[in-house]
Every structure is written in C-alpha cells, then in structure tokens.
N, C-alpha and C. Protein backbone atom coordinates (compact mmCIF):
# COMPACT_ATOMS: atom_id res chain seq x y z
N UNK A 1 92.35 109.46 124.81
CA UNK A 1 93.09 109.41 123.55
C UNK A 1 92.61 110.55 122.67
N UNK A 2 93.62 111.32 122.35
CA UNK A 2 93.20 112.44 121.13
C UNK A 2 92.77 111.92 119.93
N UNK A 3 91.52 112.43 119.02
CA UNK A 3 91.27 112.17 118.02
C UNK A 3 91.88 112.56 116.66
N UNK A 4 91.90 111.90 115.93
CA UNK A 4 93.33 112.36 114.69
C UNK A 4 92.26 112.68 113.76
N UNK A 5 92.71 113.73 113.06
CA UNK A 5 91.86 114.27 112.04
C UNK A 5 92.53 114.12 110.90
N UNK A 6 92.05 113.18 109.44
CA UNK A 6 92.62 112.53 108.58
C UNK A 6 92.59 113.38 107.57
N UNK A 7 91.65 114.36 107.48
CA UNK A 7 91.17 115.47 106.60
C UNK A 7 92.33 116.17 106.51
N UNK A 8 93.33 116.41 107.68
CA UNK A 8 94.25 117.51 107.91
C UNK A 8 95.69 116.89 107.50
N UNK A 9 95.72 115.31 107.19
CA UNK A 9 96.75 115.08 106.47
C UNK A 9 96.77 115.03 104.98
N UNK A 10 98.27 115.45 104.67
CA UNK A 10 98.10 115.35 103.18
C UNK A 10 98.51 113.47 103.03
N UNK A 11 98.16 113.39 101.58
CA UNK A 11 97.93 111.76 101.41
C UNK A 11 99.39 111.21 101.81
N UNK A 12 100.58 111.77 101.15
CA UNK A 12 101.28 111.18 101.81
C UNK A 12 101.97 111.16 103.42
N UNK A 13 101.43 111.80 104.69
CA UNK A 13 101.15 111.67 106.13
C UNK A 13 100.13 110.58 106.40
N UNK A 14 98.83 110.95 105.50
CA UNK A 14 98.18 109.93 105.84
C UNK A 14 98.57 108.50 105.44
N UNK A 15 99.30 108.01 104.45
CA UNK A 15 99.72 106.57 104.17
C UNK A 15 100.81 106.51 105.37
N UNK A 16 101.50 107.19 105.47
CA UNK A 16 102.62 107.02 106.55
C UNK A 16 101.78 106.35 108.13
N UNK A 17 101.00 107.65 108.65
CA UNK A 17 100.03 107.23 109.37
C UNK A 17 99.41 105.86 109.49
N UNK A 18 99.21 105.44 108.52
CA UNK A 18 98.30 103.93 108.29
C UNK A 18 99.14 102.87 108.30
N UNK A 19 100.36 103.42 107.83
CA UNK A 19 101.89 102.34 107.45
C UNK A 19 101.98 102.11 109.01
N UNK A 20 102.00 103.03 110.29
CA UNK A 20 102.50 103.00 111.17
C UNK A 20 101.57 102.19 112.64
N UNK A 21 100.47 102.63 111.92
CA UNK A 21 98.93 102.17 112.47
C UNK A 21 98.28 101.32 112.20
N UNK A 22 98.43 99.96 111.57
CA UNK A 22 98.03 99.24 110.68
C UNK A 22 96.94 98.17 110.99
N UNK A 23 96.52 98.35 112.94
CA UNK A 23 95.46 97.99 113.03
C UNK A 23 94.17 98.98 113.26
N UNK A 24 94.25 100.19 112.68
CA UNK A 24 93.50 101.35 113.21
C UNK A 24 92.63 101.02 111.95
N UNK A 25 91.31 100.87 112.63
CA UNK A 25 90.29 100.72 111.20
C UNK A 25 89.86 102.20 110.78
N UNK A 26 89.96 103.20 111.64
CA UNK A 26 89.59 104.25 111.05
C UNK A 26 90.66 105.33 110.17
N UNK A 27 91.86 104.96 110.38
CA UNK A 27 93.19 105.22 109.57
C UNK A 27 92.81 104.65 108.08
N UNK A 28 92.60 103.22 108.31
CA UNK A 28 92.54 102.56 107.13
C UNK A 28 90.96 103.07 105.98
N UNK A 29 90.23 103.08 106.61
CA UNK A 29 88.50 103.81 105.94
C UNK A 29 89.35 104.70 105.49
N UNK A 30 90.27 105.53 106.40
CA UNK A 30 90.47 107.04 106.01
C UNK A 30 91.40 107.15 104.73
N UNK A 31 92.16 106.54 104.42
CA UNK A 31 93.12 106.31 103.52
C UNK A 31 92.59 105.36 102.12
N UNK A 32 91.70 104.75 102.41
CA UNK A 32 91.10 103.99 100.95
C UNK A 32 89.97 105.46 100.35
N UNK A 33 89.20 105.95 101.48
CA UNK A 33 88.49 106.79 100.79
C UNK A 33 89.47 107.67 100.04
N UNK A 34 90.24 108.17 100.62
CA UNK A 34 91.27 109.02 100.11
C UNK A 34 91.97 108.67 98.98
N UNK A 35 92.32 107.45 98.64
CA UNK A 35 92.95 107.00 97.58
C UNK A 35 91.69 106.91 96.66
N UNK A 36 90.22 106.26 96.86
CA UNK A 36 89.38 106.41 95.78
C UNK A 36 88.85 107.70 95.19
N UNK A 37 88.90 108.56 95.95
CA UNK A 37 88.86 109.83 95.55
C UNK A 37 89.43 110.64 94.48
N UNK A 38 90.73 109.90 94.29
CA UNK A 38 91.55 110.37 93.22
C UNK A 38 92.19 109.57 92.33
N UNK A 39 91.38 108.67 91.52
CA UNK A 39 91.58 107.46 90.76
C UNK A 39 92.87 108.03 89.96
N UNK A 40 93.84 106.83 89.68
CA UNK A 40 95.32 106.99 89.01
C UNK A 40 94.42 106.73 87.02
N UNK A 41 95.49 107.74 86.68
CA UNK A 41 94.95 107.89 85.41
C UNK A 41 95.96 107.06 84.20
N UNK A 42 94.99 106.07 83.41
CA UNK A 42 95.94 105.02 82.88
C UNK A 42 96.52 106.18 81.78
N UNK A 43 97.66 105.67 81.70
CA UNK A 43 98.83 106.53 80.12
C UNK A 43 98.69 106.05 79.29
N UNK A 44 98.46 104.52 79.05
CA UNK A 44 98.67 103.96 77.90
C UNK A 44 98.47 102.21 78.04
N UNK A 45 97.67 101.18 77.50
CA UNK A 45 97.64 100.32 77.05
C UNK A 45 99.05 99.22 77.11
N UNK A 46 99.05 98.83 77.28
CA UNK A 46 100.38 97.44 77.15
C UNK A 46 100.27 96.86 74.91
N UNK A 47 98.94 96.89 74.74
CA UNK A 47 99.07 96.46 73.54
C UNK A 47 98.96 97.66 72.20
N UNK A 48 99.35 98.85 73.23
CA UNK A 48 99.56 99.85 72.57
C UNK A 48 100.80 100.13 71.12
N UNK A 49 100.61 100.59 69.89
CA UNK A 49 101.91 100.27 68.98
C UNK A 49 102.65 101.79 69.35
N UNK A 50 102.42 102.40 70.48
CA UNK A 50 102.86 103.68 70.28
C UNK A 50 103.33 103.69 72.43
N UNK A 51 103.30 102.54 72.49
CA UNK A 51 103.56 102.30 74.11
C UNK A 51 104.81 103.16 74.66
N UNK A 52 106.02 103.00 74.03
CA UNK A 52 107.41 103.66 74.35
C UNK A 52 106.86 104.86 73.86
N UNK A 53 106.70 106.24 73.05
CA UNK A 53 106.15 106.70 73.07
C UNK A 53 105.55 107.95 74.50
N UNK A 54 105.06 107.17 74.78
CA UNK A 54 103.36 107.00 75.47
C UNK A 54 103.95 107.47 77.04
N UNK A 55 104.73 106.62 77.35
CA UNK A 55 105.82 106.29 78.42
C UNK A 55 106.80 107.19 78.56
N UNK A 56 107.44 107.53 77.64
CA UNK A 56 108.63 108.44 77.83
C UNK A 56 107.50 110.36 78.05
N UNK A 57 106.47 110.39 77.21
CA UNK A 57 105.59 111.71 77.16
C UNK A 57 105.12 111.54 78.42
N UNK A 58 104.92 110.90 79.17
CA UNK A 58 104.12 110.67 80.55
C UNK A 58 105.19 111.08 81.07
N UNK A 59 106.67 110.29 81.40
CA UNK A 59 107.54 111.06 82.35
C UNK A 59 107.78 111.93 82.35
N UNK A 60 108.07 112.80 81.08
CA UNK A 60 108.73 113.85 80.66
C UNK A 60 107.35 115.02 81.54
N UNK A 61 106.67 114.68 80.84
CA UNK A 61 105.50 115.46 81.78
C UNK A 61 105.49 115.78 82.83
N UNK A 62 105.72 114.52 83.40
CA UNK A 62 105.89 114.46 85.24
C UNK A 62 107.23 115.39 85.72
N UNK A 63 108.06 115.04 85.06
CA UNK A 63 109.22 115.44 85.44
C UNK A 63 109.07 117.30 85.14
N UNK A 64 108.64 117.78 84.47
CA UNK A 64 108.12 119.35 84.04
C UNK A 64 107.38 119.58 85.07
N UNK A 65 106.50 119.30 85.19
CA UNK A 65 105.28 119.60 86.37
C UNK A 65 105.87 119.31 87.75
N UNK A 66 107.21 118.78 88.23
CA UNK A 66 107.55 118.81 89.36
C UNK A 66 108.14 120.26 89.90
N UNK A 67 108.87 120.46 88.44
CA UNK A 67 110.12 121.62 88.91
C UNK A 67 109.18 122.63 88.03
C-alpha cells in the first residue's frame, strides 16, 4: 500500500480524503492537527449591540478577499 502524504494536501483534499476514509486513523490525526493549527477566528459575540453590524463587515470582507 502507498503511503499518503497529508502535508501535500491542501485542507480542503485533506477533509475530502478523511470524508472518504473515515476509518483511517492516520487521515483523521492528520486532519484534526490540521484544523487545530488554524483556529477559526470569532467576529462577534451573540450578545453583541453592534452584532448585525459585525456580520454584514465580516462578509463583506470575505467576499473582497475572495475576488
């Protein structure tokens, strides 16, 4: 069996990979490290008074930084 090198996927191959592989324990190590590596960054609070706001500047962002 060839060895798969997890390093050489980008994250989304590697979730695909794991989606497809789902008893491979070393897919799975490989994909949590990978996801802790790059913690999701909170936007904003729920009991925030500036939440909508907060929400619409986050997409708008996203949506700039794509194109």
């Amino acid at each position: 069996m060839n060895q798969i090198n997890y390093a050489t996927m980008t994250d989304e191959e590697l979730k695909d990979y794991f989606l497809k592989h789902r008893n491979n324990k070393a897919a799975l190590q490989a994909y949590l490290d990978r996801i802790n590596q790059n913690p999701k960054q909170v936007i904003v609070n729920p009991d925030d008074p500036n939440f909508d706001e907060k929400i619409q500047a986050a997409i708008l962002s996203k949506l700039q930084n794509k194109n």
